[in-house]
C-alpha atoms as a PDB file:
ATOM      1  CA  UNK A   1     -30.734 -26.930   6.732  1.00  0.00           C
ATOM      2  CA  UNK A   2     -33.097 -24.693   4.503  1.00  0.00           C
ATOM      3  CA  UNK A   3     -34.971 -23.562   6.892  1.00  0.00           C
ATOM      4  CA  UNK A   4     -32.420 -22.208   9.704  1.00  0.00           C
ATOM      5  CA  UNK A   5     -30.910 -20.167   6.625  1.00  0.00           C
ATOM      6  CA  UNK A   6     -33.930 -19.460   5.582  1.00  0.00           C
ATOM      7  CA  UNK A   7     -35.058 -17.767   9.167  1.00  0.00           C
ATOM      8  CA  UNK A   8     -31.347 -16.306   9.548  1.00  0.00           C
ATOM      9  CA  UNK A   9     -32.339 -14.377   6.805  1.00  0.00           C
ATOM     10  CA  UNK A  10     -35.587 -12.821   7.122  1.00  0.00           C
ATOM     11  CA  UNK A  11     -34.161 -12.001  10.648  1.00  0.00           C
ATOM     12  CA  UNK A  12     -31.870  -9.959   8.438  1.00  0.00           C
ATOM     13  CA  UNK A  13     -34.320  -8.635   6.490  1.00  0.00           C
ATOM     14  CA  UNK A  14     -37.274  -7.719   8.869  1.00  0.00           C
ATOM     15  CA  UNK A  15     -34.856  -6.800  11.788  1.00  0.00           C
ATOM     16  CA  UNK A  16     -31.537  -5.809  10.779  1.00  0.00           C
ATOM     17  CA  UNK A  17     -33.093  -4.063   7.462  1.00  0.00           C
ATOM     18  CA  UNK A  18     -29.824  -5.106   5.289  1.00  0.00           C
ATOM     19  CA  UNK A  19     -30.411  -4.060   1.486  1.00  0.00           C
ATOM     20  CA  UNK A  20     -31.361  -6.134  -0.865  1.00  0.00           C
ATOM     21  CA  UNK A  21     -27.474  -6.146  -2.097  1.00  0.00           C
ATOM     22  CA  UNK A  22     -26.011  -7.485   1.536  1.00  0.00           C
ATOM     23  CA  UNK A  23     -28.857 -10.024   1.374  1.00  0.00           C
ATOM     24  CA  UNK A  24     -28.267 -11.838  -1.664  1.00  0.00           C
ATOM     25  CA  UNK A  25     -23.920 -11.642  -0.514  1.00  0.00           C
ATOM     26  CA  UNK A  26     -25.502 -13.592   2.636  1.00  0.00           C
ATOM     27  CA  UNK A  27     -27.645 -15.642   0.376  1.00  0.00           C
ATOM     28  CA  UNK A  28     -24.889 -16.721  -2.205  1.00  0.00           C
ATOM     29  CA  UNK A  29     -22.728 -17.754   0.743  1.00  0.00           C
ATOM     30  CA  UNK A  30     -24.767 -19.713   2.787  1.00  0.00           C
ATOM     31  CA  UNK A  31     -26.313 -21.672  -0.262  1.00  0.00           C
ATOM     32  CA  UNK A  32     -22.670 -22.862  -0.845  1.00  0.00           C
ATOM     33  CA  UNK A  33     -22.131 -24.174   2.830  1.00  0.00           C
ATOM     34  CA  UNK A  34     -25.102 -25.909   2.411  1.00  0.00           C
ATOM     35  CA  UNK A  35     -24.340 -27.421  -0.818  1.00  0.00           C
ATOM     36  CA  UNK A  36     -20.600 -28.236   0.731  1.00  0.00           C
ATOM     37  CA  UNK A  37     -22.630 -29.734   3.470  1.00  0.00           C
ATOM     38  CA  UNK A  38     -24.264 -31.968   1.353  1.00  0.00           C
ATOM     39  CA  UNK A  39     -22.012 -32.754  -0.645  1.00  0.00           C
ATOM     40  CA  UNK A  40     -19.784 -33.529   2.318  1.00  0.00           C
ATOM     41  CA  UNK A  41     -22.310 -36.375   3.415  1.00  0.00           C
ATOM     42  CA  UNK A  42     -23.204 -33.828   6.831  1.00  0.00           C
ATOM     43  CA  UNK A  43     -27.240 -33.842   7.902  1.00  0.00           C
ATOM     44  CA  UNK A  44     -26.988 -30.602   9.528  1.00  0.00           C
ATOM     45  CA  UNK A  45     -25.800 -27.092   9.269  1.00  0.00           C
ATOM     46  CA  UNK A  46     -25.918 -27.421  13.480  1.00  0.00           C
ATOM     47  CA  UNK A  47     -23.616 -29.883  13.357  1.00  0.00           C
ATOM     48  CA  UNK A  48     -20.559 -28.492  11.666  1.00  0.00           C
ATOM     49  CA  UNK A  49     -17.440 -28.099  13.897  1.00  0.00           C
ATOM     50  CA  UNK A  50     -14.263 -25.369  13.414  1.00  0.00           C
ATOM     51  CA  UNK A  51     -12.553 -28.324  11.337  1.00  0.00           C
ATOM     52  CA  UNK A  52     -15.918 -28.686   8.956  1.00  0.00           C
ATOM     53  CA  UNK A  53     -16.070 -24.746   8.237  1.00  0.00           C
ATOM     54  CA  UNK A  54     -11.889 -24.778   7.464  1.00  0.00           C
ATOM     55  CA  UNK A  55     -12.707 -27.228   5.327  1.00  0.00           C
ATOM     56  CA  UNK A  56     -15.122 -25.285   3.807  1.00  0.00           C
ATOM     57  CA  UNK A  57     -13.324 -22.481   3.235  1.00  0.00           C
ATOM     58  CA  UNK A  58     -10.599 -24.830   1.927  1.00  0.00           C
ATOM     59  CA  UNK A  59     -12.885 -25.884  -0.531  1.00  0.00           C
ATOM     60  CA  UNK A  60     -13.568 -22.449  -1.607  1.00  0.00           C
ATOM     61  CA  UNK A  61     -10.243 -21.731  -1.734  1.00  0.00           C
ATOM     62  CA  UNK A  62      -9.425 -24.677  -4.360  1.00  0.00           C
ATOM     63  CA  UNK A  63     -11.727 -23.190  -6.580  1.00  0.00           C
ATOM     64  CA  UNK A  64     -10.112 -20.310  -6.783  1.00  0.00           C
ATOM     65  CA  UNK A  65     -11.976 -18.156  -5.001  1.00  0.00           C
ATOM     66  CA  UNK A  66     -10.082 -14.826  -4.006  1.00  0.00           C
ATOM     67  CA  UNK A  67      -9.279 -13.666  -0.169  1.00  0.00           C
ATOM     68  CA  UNK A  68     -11.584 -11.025  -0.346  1.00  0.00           C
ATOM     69  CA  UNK A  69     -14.228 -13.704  -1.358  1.00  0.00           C
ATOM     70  CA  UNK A  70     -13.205 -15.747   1.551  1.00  0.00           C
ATOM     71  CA  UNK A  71     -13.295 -13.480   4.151  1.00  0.00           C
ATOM     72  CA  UNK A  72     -16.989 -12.375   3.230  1.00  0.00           C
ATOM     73  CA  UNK A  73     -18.160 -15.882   3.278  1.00  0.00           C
ATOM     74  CA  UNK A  74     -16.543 -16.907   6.424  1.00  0.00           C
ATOM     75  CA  UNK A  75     -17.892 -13.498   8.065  1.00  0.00           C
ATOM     76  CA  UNK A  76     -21.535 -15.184   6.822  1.00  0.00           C
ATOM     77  CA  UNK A  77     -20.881 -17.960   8.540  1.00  0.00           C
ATOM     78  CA  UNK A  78     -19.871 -16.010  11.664  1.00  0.00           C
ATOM     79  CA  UNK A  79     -22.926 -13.726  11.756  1.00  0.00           C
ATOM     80  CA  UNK A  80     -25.484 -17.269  10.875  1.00  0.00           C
ATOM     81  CA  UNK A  81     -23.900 -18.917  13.505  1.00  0.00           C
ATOM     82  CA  UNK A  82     -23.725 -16.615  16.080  1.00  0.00           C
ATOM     83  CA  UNK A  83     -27.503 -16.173  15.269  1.00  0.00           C
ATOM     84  CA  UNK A  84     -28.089 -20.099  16.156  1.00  0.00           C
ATOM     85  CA  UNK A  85     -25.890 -19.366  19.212  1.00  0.00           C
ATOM     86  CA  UNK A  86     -27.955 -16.826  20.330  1.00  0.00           C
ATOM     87  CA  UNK A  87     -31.327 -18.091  20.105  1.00  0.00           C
ATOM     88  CA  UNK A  88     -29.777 -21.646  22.037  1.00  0.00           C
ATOM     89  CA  UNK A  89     -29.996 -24.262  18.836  1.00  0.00           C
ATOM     90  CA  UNK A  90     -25.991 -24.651  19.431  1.00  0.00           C
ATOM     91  CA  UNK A  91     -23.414 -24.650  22.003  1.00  0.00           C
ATOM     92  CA  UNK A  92     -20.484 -22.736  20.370  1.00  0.00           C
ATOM     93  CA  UNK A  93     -20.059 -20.551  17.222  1.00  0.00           C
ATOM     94  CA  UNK A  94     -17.842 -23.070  15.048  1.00  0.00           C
ATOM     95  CA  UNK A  95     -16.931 -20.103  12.425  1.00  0.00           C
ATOM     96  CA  UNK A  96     -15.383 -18.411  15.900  1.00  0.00           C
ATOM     97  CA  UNK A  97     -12.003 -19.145  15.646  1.00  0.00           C
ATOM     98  CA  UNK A  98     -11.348 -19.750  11.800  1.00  0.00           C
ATOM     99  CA  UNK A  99      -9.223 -17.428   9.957  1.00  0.00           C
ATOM    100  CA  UNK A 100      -9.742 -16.809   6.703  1.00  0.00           C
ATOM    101  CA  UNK A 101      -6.567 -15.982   4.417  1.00  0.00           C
ATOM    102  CA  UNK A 102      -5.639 -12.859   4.367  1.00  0.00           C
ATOM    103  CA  UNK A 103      -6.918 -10.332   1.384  1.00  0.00           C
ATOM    104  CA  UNK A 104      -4.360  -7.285  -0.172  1.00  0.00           C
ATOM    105  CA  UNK A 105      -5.238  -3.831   0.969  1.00  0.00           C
ATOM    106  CA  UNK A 106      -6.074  -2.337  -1.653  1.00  0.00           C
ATOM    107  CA  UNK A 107      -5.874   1.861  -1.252  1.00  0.00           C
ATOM    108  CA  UNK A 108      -9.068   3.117  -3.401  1.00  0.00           C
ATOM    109  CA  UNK A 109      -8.426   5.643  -5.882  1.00  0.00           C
ATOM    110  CA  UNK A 110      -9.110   9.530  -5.090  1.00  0.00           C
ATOM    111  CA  UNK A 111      -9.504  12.182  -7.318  1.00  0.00           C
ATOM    112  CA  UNK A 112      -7.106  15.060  -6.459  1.00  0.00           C
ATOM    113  CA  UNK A 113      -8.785  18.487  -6.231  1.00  0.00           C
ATOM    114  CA  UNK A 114      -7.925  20.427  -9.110  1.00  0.00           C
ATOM    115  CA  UNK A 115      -9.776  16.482 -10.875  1.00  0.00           C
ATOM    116  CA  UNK A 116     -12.846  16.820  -8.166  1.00  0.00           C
ATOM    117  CA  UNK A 117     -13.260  20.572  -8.922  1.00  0.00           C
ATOM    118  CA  UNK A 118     -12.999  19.674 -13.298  1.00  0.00           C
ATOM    119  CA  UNK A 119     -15.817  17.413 -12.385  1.00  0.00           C
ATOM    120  CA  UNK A 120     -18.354  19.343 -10.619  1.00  0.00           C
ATOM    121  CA  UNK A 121     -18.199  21.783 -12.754  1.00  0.00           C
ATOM    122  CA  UNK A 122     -19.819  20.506 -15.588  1.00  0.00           C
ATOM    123  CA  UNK A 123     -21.770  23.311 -18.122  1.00  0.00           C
ATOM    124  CA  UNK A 124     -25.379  24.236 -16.471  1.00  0.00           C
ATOM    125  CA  UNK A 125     -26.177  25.030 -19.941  1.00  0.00           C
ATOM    126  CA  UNK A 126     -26.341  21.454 -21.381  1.00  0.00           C
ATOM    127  CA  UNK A 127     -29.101  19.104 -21.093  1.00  0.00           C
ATOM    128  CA  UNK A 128     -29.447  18.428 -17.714  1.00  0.00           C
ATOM    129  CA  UNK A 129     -26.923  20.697 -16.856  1.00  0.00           C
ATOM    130  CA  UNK A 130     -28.232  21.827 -13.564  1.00  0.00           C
ATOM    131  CA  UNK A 131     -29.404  17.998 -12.577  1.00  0.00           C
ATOM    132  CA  UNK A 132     -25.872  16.963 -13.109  1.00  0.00           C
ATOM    133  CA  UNK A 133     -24.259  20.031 -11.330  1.00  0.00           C
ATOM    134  CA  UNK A 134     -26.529  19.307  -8.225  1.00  0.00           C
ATOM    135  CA  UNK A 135     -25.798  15.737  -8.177  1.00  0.00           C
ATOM    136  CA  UNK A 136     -21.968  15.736  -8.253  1.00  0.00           C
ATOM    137  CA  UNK A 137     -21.577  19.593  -5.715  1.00  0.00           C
ATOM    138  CA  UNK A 138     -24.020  16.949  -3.687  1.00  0.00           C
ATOM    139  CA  UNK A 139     -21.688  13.494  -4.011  1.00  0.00           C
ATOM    140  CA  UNK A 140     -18.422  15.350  -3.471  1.00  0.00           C
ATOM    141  CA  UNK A 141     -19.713  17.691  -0.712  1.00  0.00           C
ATOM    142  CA  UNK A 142     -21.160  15.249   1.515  1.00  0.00           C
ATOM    143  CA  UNK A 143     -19.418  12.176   0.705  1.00  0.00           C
ATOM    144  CA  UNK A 144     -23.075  10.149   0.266  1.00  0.00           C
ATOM    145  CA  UNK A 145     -23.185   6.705  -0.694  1.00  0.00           C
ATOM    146  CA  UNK A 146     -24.988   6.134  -3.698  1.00  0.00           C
ATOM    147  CA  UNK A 147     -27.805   4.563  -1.855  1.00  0.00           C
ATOM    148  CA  UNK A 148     -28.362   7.506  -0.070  1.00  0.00           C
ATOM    149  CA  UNK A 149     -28.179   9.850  -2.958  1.00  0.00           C
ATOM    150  CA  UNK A 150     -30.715   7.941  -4.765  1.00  0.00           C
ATOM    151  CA  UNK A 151     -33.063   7.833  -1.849  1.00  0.00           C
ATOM    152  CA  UNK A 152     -32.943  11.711  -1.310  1.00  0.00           C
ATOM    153  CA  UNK A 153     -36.627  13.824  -1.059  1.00  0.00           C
ATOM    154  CA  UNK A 154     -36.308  17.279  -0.673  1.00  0.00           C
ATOM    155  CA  UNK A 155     -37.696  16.681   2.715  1.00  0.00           C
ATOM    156  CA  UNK A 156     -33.908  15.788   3.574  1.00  0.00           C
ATOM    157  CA  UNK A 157     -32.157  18.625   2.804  1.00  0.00           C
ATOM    158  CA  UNK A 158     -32.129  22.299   4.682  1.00  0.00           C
ATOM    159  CA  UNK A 159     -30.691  24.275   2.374  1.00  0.00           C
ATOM    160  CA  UNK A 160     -30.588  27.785   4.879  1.00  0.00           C
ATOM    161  CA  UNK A 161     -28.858  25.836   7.122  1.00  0.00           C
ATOM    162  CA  UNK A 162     -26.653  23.877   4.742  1.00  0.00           C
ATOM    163  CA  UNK A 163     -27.556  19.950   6.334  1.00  0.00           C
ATOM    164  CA  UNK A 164     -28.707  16.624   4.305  1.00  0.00           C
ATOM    165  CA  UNK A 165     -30.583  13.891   6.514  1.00  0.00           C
ATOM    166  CA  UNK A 166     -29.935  10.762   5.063  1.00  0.00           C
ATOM    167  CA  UNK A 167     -30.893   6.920   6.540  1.00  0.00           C
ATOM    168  CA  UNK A 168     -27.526   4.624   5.880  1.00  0.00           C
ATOM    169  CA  UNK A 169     -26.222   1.269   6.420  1.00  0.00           C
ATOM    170  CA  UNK A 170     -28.031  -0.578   9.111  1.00  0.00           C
ATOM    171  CA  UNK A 171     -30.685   2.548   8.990  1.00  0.00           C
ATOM    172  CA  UNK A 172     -28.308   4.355  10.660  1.00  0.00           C
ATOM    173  CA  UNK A 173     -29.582   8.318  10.382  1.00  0.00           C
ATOM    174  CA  UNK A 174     -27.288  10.493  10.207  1.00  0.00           C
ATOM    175  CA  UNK A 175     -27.453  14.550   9.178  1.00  0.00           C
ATOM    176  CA  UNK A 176     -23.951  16.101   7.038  1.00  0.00           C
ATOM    177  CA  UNK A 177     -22.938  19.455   6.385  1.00  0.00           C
ATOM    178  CA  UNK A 178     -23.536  20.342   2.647  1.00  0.00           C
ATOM    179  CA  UNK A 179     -21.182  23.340   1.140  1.00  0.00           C
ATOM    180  CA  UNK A 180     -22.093  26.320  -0.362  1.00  0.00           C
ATOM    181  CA  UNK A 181     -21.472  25.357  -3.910  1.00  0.00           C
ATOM    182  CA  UNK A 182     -23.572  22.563  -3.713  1.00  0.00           C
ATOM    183  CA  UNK A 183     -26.375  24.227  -2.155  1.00  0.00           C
ATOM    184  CA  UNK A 184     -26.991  26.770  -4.512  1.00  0.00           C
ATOM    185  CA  UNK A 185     -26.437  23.929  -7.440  1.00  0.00           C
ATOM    186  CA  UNK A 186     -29.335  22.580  -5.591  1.00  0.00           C
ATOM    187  CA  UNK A 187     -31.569  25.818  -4.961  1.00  0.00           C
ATOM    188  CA  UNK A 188     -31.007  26.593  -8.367  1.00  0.00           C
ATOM    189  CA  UNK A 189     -32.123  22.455  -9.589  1.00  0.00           C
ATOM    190  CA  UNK A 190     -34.990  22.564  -7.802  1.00  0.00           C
ATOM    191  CA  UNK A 191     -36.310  26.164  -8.740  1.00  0.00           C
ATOM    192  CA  UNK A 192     -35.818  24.689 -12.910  1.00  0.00           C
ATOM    193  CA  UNK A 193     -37.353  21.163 -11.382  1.00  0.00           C
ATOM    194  CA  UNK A 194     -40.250  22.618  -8.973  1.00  0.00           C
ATOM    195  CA  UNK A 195     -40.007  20.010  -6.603  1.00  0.00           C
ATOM    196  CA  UNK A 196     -41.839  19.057  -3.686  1.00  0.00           C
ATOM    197  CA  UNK A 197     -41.014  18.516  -0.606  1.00  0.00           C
ATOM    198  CA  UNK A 198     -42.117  14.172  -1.152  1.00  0.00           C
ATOM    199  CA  UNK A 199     -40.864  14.140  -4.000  1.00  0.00           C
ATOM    200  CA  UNK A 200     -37.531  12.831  -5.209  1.00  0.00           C
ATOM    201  CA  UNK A 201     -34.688  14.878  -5.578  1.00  0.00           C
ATOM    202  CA  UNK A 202     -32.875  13.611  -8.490  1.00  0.00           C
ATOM    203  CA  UNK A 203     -35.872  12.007  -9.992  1.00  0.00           C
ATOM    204  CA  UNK A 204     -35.718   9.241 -12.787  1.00  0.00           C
ATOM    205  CA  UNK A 205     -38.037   7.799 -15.608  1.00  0.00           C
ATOM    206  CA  UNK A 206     -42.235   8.068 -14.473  1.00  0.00           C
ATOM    207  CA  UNK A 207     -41.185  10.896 -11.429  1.00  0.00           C
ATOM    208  CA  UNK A 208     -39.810   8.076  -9.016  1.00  0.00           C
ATOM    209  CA  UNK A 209     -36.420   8.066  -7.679  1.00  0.00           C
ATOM    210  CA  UNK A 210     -33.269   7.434 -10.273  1.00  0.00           C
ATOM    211  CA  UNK A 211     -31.915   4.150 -10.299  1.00  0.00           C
ATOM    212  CA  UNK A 212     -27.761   3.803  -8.888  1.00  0.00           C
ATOM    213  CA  UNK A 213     -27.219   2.245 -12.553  1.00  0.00           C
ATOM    214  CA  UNK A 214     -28.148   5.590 -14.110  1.00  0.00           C
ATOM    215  CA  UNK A 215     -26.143   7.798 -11.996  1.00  0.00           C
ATOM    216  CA  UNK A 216     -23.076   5.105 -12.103  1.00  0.00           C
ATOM    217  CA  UNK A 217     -23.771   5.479 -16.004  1.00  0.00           C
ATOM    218  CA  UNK A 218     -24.352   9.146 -15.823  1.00  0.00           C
ATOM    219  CA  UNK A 219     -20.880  10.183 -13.609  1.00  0.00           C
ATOM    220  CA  UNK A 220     -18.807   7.845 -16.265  1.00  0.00           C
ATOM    221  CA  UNK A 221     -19.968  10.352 -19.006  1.00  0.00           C
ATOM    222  CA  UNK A 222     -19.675  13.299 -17.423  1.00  0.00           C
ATOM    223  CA  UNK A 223     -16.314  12.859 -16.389  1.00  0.00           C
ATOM    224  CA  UNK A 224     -15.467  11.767 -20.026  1.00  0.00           C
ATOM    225  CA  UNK A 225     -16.882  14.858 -21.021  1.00  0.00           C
ATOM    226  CA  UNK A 226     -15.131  16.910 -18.430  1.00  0.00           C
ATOM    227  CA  UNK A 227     -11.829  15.058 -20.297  1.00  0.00           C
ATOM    228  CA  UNK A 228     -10.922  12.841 -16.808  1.00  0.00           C
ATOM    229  CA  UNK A 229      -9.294   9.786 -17.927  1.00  0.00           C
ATOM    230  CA  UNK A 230     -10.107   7.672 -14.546  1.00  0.00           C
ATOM    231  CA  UNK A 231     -11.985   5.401 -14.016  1.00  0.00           C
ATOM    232  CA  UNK A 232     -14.728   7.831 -12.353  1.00  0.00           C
ATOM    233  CA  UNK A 233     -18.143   6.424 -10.515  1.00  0.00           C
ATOM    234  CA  UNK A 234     -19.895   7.482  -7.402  1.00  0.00           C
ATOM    235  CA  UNK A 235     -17.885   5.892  -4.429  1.00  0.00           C
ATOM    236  CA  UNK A 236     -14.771   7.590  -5.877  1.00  0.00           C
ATOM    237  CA  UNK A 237     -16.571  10.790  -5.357  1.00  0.00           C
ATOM    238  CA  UNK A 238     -17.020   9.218  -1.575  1.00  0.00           C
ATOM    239  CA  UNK A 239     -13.537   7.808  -1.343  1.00  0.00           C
ATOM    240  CA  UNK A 240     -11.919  11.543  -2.741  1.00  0.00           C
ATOM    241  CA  UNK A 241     -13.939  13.611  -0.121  1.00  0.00           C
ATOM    242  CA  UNK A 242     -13.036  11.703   2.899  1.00  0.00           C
ATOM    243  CA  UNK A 243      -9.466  12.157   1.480  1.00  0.00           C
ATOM    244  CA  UNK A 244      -9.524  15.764   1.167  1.00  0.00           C
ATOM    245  CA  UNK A 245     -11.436  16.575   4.286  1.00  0.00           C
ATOM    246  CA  UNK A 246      -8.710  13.739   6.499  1.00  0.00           C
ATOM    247  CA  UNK A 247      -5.754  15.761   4.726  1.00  0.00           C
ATOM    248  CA  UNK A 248      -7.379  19.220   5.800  1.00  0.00           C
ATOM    249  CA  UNK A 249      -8.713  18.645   9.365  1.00  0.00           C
ATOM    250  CA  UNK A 250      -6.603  15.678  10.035  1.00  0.00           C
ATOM    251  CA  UNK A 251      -9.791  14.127  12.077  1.00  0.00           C
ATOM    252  CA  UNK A 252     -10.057  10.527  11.565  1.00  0.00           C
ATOM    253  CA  UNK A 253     -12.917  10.781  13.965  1.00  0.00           C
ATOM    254  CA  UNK A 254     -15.016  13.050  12.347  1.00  0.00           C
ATOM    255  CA  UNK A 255     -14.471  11.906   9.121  1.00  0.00           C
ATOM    256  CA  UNK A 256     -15.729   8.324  10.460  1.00  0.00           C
ATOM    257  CA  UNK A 257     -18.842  10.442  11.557  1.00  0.00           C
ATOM    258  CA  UNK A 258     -19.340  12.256   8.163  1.00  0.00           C
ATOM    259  CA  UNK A 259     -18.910   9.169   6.566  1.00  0.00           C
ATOM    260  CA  UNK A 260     -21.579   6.820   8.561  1.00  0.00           C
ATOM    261  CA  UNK A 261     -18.956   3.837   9.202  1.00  0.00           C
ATOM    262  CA  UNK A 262     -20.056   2.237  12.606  1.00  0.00           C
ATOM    263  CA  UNK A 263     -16.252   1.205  13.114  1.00  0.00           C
ATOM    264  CA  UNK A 264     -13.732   3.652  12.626  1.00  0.00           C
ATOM    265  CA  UNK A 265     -11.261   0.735  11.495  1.00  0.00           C
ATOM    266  CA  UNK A 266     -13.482   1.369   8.091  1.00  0.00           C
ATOM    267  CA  UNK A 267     -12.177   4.907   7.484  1.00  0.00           C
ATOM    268  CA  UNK A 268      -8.807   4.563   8.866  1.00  0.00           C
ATOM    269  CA  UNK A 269      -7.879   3.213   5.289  1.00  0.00           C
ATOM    270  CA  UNK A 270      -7.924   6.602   4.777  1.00  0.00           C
ATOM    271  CA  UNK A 271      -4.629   7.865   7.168  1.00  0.00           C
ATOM    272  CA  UNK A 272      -2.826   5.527   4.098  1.00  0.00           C
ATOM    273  CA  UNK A 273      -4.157   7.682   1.455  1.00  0.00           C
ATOM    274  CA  UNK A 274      -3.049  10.899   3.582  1.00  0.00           C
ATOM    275  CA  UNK A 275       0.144   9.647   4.147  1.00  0.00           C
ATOM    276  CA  UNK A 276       0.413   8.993   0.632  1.00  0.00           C
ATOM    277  CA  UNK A 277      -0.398  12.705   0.133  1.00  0.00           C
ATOM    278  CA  UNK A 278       2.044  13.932   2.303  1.00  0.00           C
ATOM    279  CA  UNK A 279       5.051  11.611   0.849  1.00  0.00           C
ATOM    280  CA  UNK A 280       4.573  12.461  -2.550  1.00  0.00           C
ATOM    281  CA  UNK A 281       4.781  16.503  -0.992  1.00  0.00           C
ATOM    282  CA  UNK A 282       7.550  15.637   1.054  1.00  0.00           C
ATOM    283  CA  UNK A 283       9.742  13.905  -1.998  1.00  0.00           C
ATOM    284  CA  UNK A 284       8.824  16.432  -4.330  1.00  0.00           C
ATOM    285  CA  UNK A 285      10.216  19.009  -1.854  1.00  0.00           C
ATOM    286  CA  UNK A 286      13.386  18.498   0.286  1.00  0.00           C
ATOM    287  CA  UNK A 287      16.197  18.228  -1.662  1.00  0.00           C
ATOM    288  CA  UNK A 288      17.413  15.169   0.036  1.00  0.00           C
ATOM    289  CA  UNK A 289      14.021  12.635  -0.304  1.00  0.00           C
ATOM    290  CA  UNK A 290      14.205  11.861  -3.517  1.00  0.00           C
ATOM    291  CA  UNK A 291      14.015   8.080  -3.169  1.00  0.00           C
ATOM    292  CA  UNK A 292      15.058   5.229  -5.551  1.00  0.00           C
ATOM    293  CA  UNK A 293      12.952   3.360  -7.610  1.00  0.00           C
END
């Protein structure tokens, strides 16, 4: 059993170049089908039938696993078994036709833009000042993930012609506009930081690149400093600029471009968020919308 997981993923590794976060997620959930398998009395993984894997997910289920947590196991045992499928060790994908339960959708949080704009402008003056003005004009301009951010050279950016290159989820490359604001924050970074064009753009402890946990840790302060009272990291910086830009352009399309997502079904979370916009406008305006609690 081992060993098809094992090959599964190194084919995810080596081929489909998943981070290191998507392949322990994988990991985690196929070491608990095999342990269910075992502990189920089955001898193989190849085996299992739709019944076995509802089971399975049953099982889960019992234990109190949440939806969300259900639905990304069952997608692992999808992708694994589609993998067998594909290179003939089994006749049908058994995960197929299960249904996991269904999770809440959950709207993320945005930052409006009078919050984004308190933000970003944090005082050049302080320690780090211009570091930390570069890196959030950057994450609120573009809309990077934090992966990305972190993996940024100076290489990747043009600031004359106002474009970051960046390599994203399935190494996926994809070039974004970066505004005005942020590109001078930037020129004016790397003139204080001299750096290279190898070299790392927001660069951490011993000149490599900054670890996500620093910026994560980083953003919180700032926006406790800037006096923001959310809960403030970098994919709310991500989730608030595909908000504004959707509620400006109205472009589900392009936002699902500037954003990376391979299925647009990703960003259309996002036409919620607008419409949530525009209701709040629309109550607050015509004299007859106010609605009851």
């Amino acid at each position: 059993m081992h060993g098809d997981v094992d090959a599964f993923l190194a084919h995810l590794q080596v081929e489909r170049r998943m981070s290191a976060h998507t392949l322990d997620a994988y990991r985690r959930d196929l070491a608990a089908l095999v342990s269910w398998t075992e502990a189920a009395g089955r001898r193989e993984l190849r085996a299992l039938q739709g019944d076995d894997i509802r089971a399975f997910v049953a099982a889960g289920h019992r234990g109190g696993l949440s939806p969300k947590s259900l639905q990304r196991r069952l997608s692992a045992c999808r992708s694994f078994y589609q993998w067998l499928l594909k290179h003939g060790h089994i006749a049908a994908n058994p995960a197929a036709g299960v249904r996991g339960p269904k999770a809440p959708r959950n709207l993320p949080q945005v930052l409006d833009v009078d919050e984004a704009t308190q933000l970003v402008e944090v005082p050049v003056e302080a320690p780090l000042g211009l570091r930390d003005r570069a890196l959030l004009e950057l994450f609120y301009s573009s809309g990077l993930r934090l992966s990305e951010l972190v993996a940024l050279r100076w290489r990747d950016l043009d600031l004359d012609a106002g474009l970051v290159t960046v390599l994203g989820k399935g190494s996926r490359q994809r070039s974004v506009p970066v505004g005005s604001h942020a590109c001078r924050a930037l020129a004016d970074w790397r003139a204080d930081s001299g750096g290279a064009a190898q070299a790392p753009v927001f660069p951490g402890r011993g000149g490599g690149p900054i670890t996500a946990r620093a910026v994560q840790l980083r953003i919180r302060l700032l926006a406790q400093r800037q006096g923001l009272f959310k809960r403030v990291h970098p994919h709310l910086l991500r989730h608030s600029f595909a908000s504004h830009v959707l509620e400006s352009s109205g472009d589900l399309r392009g936002v699902q471009e500037l954003l990376g997502h391979a299925d647009i079904a990703t960003t259309q979370i996002y036409t919620h968020l607008d419409f949530q916009h525009l209701a709040k406008v629309y109550d607050a305006a015509h004299p007859r919308a106010k609605r009851k609690a």
